[in-house]
Protein backbone atom coordinates (compact mmCIF):
# COMPACT_ATOMS: atom_id res chain seq x y z
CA UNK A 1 94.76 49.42 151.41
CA UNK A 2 96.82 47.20 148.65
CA UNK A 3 100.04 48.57 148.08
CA UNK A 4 100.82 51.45 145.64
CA UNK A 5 104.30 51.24 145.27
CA UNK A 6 106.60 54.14 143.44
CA UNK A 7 107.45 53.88 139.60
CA UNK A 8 110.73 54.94 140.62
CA UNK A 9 113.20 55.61 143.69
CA UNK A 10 112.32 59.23 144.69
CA UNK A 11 109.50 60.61 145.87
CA UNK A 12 106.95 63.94 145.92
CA UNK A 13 107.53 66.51 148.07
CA UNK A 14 104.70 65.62 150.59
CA UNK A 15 105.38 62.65 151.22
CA UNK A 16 109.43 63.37 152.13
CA UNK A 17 107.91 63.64 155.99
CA UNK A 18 106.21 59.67 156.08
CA UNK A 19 107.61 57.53 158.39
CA UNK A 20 110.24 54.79 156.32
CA UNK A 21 107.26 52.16 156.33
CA UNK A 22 104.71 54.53 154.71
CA UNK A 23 106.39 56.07 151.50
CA UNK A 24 105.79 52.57 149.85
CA UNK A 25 102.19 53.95 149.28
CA UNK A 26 103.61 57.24 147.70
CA UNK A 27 102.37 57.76 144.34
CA UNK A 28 104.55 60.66 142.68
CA UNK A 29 102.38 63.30 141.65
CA UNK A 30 106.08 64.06 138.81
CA UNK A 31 108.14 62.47 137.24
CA UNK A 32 111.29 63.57 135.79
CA UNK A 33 113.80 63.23 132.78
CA UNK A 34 115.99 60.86 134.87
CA UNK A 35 113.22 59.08 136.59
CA UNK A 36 111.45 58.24 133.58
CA UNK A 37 114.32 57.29 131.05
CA UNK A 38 115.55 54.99 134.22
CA UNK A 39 111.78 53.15 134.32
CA UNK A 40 111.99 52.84 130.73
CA UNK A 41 115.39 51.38 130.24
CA UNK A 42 116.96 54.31 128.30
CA UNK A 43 119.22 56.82 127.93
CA UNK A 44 117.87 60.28 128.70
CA UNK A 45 118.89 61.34 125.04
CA UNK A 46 116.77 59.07 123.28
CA UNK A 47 113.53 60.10 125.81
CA UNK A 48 114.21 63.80 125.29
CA UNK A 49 114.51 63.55 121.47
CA UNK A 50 111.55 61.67 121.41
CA UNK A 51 109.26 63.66 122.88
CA UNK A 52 110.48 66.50 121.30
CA UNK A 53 109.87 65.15 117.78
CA UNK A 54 113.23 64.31 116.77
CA UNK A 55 112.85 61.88 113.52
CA UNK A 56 115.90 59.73 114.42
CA UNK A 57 113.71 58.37 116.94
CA UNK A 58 111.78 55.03 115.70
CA UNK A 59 107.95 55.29 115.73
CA UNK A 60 107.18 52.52 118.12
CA UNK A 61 110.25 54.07 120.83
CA UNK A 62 108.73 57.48 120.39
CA UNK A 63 104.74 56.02 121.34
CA UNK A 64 106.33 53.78 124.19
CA UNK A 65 108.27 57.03 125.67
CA UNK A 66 105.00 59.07 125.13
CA UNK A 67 102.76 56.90 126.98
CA UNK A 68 105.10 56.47 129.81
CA UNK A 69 105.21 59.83 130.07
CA UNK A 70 101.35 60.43 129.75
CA UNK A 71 101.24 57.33 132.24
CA UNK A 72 103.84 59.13 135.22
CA UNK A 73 102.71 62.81 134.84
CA UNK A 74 106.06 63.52 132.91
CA UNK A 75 105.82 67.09 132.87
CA UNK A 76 109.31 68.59 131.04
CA UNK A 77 111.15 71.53 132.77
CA UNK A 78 111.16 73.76 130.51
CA UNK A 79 113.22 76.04 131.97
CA UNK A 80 116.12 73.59 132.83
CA UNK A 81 115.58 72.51 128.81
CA UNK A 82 115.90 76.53 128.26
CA UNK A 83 119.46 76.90 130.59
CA UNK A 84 120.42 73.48 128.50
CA UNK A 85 120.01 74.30 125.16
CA UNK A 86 120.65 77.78 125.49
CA UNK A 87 117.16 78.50 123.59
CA UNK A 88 114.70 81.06 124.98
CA UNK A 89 111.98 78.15 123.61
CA UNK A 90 109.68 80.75 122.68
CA UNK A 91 108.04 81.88 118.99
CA UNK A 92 107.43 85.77 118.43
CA UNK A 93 104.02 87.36 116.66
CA UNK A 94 104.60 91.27 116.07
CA UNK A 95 101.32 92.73 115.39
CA UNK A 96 101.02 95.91 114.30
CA UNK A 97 97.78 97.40 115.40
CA UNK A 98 97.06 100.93 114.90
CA UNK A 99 95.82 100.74 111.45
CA UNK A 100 95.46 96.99 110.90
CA UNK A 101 93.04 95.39 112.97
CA UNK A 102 94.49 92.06 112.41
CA UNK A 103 94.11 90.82 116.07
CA UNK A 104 90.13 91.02 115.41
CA UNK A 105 90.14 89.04 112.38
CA UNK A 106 88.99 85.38 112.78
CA UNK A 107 91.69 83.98 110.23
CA UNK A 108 94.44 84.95 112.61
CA UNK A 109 92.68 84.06 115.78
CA UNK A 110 92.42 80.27 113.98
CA UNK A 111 95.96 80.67 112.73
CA UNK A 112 97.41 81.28 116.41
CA UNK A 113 95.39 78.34 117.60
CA UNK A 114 96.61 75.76 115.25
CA UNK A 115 100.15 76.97 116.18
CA UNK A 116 99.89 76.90 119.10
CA UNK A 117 99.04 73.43 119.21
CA UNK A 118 101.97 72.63 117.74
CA UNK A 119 104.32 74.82 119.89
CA UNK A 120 102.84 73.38 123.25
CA UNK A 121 103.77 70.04 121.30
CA UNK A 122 107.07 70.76 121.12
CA UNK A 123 107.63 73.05 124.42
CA UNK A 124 107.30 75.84 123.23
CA UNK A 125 105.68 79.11 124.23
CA UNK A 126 103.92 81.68 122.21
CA UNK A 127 104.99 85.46 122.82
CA UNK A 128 102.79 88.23 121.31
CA UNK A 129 103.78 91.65 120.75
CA UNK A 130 101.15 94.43 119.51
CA UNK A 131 103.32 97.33 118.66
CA UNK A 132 102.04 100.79 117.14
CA UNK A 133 102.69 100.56 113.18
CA UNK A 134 106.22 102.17 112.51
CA UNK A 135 107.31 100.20 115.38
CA UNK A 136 108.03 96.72 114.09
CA UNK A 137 111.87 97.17 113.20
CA UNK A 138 112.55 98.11 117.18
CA UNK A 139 110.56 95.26 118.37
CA UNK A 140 112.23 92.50 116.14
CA UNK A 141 115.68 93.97 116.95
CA UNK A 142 114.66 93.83 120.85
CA UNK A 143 113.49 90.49 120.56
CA UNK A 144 116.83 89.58 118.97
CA UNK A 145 118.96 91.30 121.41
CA UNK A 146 117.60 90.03 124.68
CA UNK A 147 117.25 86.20 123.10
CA UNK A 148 113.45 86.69 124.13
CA UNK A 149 112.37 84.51 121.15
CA UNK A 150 113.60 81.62 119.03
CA UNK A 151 112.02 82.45 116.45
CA UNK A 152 109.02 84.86 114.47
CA UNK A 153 106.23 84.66 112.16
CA UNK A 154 105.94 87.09 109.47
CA UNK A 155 101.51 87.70 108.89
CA UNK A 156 100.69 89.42 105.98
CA UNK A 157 103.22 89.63 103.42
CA UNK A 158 103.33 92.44 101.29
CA UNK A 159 104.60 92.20 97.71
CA UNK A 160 107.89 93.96 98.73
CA UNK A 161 108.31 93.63 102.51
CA UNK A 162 111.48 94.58 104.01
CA UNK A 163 110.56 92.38 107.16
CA UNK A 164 112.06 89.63 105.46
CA UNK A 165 115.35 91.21 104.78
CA UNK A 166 115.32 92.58 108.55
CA UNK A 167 115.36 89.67 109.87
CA UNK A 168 117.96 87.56 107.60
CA UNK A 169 120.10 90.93 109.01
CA UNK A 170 119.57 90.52 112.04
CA UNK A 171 119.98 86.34 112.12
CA UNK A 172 116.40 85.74 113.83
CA UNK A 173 114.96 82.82 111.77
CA UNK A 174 111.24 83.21 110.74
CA UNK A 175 108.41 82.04 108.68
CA UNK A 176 106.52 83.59 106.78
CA UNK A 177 102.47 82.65 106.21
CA UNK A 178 102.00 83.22 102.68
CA UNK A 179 104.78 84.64 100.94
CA UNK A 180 106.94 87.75 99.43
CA UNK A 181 106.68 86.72 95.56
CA UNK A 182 109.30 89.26 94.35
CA UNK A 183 111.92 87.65 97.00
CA UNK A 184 113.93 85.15 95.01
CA UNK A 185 116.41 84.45 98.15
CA UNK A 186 115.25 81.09 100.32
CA UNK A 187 113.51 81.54 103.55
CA UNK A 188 110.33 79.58 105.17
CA UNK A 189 107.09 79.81 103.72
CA UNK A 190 103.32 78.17 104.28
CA UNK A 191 101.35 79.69 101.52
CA UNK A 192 97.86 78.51 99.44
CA UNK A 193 98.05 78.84 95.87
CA UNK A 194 95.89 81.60 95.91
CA UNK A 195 96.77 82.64 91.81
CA UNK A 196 95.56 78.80 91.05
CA UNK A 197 92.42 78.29 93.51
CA UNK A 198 90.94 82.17 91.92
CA UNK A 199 92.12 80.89 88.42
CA UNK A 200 89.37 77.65 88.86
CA UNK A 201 86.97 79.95 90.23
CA UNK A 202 86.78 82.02 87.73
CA UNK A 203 86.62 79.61 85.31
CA UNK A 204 83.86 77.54 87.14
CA UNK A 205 81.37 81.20 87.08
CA UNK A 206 82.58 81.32 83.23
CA UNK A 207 81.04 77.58 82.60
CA UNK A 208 77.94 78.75 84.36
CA UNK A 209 77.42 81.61 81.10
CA UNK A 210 78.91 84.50 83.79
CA UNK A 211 80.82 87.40 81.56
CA UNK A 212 80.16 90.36 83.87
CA UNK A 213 82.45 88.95 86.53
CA UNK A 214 82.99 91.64 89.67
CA UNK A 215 86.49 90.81 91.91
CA UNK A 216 86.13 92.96 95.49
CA UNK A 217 89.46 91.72 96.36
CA UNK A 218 91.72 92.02 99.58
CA UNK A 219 94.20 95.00 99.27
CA UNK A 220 96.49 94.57 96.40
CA UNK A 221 99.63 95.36 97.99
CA UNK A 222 99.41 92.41 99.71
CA UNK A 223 100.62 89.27 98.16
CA UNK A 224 98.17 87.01 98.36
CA UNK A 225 95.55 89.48 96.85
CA UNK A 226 97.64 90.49 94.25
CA UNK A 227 97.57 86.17 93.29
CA UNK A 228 94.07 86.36 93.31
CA UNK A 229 93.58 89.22 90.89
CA UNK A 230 96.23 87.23 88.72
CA UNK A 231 94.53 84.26 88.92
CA UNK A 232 91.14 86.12 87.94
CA UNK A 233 92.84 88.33 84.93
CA UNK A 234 94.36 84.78 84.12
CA UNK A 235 91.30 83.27 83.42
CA UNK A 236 89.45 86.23 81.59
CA UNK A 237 92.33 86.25 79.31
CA UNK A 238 91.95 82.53 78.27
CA UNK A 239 88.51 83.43 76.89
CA UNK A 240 89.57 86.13 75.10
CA UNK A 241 87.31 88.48 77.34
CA UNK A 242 87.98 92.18 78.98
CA UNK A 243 87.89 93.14 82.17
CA UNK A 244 85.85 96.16 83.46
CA UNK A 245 87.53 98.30 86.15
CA UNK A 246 84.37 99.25 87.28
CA UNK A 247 83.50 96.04 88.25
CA UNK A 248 87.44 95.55 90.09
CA UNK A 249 87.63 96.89 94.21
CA UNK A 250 90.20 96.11 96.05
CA UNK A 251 90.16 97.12 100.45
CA UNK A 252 90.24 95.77 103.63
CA UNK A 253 87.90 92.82 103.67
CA UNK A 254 85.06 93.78 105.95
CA UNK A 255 81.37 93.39 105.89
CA UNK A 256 80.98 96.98 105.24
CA UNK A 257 83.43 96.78 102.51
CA UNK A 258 81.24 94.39 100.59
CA UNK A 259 78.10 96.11 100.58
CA UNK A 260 79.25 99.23 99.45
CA UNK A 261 80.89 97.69 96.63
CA UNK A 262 78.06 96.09 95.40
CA UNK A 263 75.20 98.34 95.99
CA UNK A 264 77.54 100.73 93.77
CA UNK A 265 78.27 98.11 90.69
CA UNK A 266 74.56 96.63 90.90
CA UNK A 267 73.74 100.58 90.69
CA UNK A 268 76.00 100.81 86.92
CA UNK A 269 74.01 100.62 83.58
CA UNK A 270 75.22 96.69 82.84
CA UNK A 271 75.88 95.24 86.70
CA UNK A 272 77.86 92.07 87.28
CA UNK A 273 76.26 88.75 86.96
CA UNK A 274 78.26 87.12 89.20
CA UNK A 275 80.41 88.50 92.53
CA UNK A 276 84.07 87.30 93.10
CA UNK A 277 85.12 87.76 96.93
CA UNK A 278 88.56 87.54 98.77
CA UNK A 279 86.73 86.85 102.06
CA UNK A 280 83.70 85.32 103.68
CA UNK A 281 83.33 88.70 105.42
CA UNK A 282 83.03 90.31 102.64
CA UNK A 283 81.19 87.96 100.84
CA UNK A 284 77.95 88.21 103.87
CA UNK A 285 78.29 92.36 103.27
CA UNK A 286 77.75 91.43 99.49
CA UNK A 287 74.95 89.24 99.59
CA UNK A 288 73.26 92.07 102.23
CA UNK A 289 73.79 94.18 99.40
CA UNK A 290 72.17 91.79 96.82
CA UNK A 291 69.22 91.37 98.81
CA UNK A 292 69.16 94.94 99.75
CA UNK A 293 68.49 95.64 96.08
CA UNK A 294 65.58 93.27 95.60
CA UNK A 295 67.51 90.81 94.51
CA UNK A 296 68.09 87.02 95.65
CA UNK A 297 71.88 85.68 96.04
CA UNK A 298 72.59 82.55 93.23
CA UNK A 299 69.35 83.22 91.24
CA UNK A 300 69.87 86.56 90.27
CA UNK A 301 73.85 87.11 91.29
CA UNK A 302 76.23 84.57 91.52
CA UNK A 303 78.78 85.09 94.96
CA UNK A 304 81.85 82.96 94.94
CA UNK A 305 83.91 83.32 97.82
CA UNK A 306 87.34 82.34 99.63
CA UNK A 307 86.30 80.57 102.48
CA UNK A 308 89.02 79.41 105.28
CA UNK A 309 87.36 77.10 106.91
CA UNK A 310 87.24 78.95 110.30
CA UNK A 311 86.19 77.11 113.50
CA UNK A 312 83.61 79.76 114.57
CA UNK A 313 82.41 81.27 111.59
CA UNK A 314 81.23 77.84 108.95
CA UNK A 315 80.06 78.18 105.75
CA UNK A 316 76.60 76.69 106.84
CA UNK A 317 76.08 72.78 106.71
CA UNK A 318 76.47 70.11 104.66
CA UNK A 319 75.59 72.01 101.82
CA UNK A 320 77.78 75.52 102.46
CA UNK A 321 75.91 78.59 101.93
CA UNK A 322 78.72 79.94 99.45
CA UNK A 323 80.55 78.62 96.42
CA UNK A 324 84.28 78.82 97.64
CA UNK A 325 87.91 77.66 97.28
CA UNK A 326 88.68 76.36 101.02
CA UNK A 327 91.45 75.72 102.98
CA UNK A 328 92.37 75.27 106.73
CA UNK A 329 93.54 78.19 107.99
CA UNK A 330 93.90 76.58 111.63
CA UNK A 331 96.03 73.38 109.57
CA UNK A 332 98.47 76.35 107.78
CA UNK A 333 98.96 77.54 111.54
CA UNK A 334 100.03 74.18 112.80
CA UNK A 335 101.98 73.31 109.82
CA UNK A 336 103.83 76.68 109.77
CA UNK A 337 104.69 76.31 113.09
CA UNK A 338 106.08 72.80 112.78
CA UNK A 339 107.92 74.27 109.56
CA UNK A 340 109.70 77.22 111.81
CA UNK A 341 110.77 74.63 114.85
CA UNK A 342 112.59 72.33 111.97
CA UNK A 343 114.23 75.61 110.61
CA UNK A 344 115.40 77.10 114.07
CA UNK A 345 116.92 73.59 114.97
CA UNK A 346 118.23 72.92 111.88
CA UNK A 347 119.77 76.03 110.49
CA UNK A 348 122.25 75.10 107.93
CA UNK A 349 119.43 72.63 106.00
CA UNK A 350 117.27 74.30 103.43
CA UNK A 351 114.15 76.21 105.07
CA UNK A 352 111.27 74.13 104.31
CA UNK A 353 108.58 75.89 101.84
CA UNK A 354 105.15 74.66 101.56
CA UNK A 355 102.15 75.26 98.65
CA UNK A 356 98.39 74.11 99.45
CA UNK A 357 95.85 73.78 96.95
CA UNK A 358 92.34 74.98 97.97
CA UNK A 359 89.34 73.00 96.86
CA UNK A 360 86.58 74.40 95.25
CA UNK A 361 83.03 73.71 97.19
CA UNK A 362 79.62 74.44 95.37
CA UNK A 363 77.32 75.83 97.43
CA UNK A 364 73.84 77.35 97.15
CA UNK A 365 75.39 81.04 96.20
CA UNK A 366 75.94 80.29 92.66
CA UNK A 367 73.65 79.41 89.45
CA UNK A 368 73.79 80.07 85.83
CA UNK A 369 73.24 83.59 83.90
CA UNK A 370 69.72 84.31 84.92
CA UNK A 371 67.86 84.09 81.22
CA UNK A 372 67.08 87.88 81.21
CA UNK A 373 70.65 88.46 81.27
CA UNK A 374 71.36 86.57 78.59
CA UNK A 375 68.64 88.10 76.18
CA UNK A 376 70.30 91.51 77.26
């Protein structure tokens, strides 16, 4: 057997009981902090900082410390780093659950994943907390009190939600995906430009001929619904044309949802030509609905869509089944989280803020004013 000598002076715990003249052929099955920044020639500082993303590290030290690390099974303690730094080197997600089923919804099942990725990154672990609704306030204050969590991410902003002001009280750092448009005070946000990305939909069905425009929005309370609706009333009002409540919904954003709607507004003496949707859910109860009704999706109603891009749930192929704005919902997770790590180690700098734009994707859901329309 050729020699397999150590990478450094220590070795694993089976192989404390070889005789002297065996341990040579001891391969480590760990390494640790000390071990590796003494094979690598550097200070323990500069190894830690570098794999935990710290920028003052040069590119080419942080990929040489990486691979020696991927190279001697450097696997970091993270509960020595947690007695170190005095951090609990954990993110909170309060869920409220008894009337918002927002565990079930694929968005925030491909929002958790993408952070996630970037908290095992960085050491960090994710805590979840599904608490009964009323019950959020307790559970933040808990989490502050027994230092169970670094840090929190605020889902589903409202227009006015006095989460945010909780926890500036209460001095647990957060970040919010999407954001509280009445707040004027700083604080970290992820958000897509929701008012914009409805805005160029809207205009896109109005190039196509489309007047009778439906919206079966998201709930309206909510911020990012209440952009959309702007962004739709936005564009009306650049053309000089009215909007028809009967043709304006706004709910949860379910399959169900969607049908109803538009069996009801297809049922109206002028029906919409063309369907706006805050969701892809709802947009697959709508076109039920069209069909449903004798009618076929993009010939005879236009359905434009948001569409988030969602690991398990695509928009069809290379051609996508809807017209939609589209963004990554699983890139906003990782982003967000790398946002909230900055801001928890780096409290006294601005909290960083962040605006997407969503690009618009024609797909085989939309079409011009079918020519009876027109005529009528």
């Amino acid at each position: 057997m050729p020699p397999r000598r150590s990478a450094f002076d220590g070795q694993c715990f089976p192989c404390l009981g070889l005789p002297t003249e065996l341990k040579a052929y001891c391969v480590p099955h760990h390494m640790n902090l000390k071990q590796l920044s003494k094979t690598l020639g550097l200070s323990q500082t500069t190894v830690s900082r570098a794999l935990n993303g710290y920028p003052e590290v040069s590119a080419a030290t942080r990929i040489r410390i990486e691979k020696a690390a991927r190279d001697h099974n450097y696997t970091p303690n993270i509960r020595a780093r947690s007695l170190a730094t005095g951090q609990a080197l954990a993110i909170g997600h309060v869920i409220p659950v008894a009337t918002r089923n927002e565990i079930m919804n694929p968005v925030f099942a491909d929002f958790i994943s993408g952070a996630a990725t970037t908290y095992s990154k960085h050491g960090y672990e994710l805590l979840l907390s599904l608490v009964e609704d009323g019950d959020e306030e307790a559970t933040y204050r808990k989490l502050k009190s027994r230092a169970s969590v670094d840090g929190v991410m605020i889902h589903s902003p409202q227009m006015v939600d006095p989460r945010v002001s909780l926890l500036k009280e209460i001095g647990l750092p957060f970040a919010v995906h999407g954001r509280v448009s009445t707040l004027e005070t700083p604080y970290c946000w992820l958000d897509v430009n929701n008012r914009a990305a409805f805005r160029r939909a809207t205009d896109y069905l109005l190039d196509l001929g489309h007047r009778r425009i439906a919206l079966i929005n998201g709930i309206e309370t909510q911020d990012f619904a209440y952009q959309r609706r702007s962004g739709f009333q936005d564009a009306m009002a650049a053309r000089g044309l009215p909007i028809d409540p009967a043709l304006m919904r706004a709910n949860e954003m379910t399959e169900e949802i969607g049908y109803r709607a538009i069996r009801e507004m297809l049922a109206l003496p002028r029906p919409p030509t063309a369907v706006m949707t805050s969701s892809m859910i709802t947009a697959i109860g709508t076109r039920r609905g069209i069909e449903d009704a004798g009618l076929i999706m993009g010939r005879d109603v236009s359905v434009l869509t948001h569409d988030d891009e969602l690991s398990y749930f695509q928009n069809g192929g290379e051609t996508p089944i809807f017209t939609s704005t589209r963004s990554s919902v699983r890139e906003a997770g990782r982003r967000l989280a790398e946002h909230l790590i900055y801001h928890i180690n780096h409290p006294d700098d601005p909290p960083p803020q962040e605006l997407l734009d969503a690009d618009l994707r024609v797909g085989k859901s939309t079409g011009p004013v079918p020519a009876t329309r027109i005529a009528s």
